[in-house]
Protein backbone atom coordinates (compact mmCIF):
# COMPACT_ATOMS: atom_id res chain seq x y z
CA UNK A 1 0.00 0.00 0.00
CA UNK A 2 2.76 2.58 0.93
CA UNK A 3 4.50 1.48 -2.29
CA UNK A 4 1.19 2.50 -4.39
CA UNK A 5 0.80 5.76 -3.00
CA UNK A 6 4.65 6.86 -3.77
CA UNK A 7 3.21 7.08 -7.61
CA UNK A 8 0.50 9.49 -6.36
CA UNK A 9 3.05 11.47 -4.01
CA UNK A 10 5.64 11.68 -7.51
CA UNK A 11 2.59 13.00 -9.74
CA UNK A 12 1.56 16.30 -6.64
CA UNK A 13 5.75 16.34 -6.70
CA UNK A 14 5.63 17.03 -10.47
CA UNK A 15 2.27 18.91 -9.94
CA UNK A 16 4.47 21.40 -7.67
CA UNK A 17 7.21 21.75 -10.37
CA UNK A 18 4.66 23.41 -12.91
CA UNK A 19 5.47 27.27 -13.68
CA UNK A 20 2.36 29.04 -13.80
CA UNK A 21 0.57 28.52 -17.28
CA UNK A 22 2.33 25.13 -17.34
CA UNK A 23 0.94 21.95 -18.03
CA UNK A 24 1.87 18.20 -17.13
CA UNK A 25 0.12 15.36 -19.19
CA UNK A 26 0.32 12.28 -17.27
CA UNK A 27 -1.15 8.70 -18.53
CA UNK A 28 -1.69 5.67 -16.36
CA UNK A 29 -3.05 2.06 -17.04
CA UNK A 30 -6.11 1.20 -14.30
CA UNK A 31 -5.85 -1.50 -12.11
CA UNK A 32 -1.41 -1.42 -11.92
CA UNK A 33 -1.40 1.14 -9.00
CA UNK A 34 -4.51 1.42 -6.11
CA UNK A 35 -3.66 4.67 -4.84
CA UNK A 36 -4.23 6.26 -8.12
CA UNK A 37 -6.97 4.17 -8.79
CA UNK A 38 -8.63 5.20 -5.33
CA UNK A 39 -7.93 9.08 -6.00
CA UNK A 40 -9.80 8.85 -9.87
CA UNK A 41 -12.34 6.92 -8.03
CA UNK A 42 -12.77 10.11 -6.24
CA UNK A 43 -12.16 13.07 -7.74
CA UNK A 44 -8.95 14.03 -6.32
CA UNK A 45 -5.97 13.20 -8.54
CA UNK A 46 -6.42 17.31 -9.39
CA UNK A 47 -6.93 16.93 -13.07
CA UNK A 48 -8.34 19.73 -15.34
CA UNK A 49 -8.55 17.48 -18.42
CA UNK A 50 -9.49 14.39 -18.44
CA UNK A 51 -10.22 11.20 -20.47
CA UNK A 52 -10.31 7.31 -20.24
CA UNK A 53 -10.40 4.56 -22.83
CA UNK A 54 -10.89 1.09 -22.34
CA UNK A 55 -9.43 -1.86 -24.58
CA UNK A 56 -12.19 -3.89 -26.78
CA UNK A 57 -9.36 -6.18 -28.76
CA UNK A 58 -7.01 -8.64 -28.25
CA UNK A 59 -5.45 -6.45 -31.14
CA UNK A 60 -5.05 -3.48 -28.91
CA UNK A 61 -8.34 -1.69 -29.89
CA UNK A 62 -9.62 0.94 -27.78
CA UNK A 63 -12.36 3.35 -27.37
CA UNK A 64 -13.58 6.19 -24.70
CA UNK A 65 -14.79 5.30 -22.03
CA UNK A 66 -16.67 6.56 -18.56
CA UNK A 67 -14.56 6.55 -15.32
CA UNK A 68 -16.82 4.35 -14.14
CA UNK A 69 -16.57 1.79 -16.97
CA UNK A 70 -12.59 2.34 -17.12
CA UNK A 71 -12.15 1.62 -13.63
CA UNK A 72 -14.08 -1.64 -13.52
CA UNK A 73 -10.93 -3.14 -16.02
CA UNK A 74 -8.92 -5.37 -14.64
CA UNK A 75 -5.28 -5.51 -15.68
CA UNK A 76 -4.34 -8.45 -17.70
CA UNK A 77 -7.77 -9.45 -18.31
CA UNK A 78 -9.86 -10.15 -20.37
CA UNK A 79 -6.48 -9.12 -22.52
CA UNK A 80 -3.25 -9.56 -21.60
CA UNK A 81 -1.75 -6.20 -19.70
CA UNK A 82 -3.81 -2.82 -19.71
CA UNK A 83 -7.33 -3.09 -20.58
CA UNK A 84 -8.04 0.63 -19.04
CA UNK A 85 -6.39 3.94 -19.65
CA UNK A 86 -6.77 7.19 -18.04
CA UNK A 87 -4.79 9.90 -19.98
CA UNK A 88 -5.21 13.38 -17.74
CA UNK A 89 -4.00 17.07 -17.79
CA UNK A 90 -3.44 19.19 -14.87
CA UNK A 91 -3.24 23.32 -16.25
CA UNK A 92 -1.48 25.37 -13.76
């Protein structure tokens, strides 16, 4: 658990970096890491942009998705490694 949130403690470290009018585009596959998982789940990972995709093909085929459809995908299944995507933008 403490090794989960250190990915969530990098992106506010990065987040903290950002010169005013500066923006970080950050991408993450669901279901790999729970803390940032938990924090889409609720609205606090602090992005301005923000939009998820989950995989429909074995072929790596993907379309847009809810966050509430993207975060019921499991990682390596139904297709082997990331079958959800968030892809977010936090504007300074």
């Amino acid at each position: 658990e403490a090794r989960s949130a250190k990915a969530l403690d990098a992106l506010r470290h990065l987040e903290s970096l950002l010169a005013p009018g500066g923006r970080l585009f950050v991408t993450f596959p669901i279901d790999s890491n729970p803390a940032l998982d938990d924090a889409l789940a609720q609205g606090t990972l602090g992005l301005t942009r923000l939009a998820c995709f989950e995989r429909v093909g074995r072929w790596n085929s993907w379309r847009a998705c809810s966050v509430e459809a993207v975060l019921r995908r499991g990682y390596g299944a139904p297709f082997r490694c990331a079958n959800g995507l968030v892809a977010g933008w936090i504007d300074r």
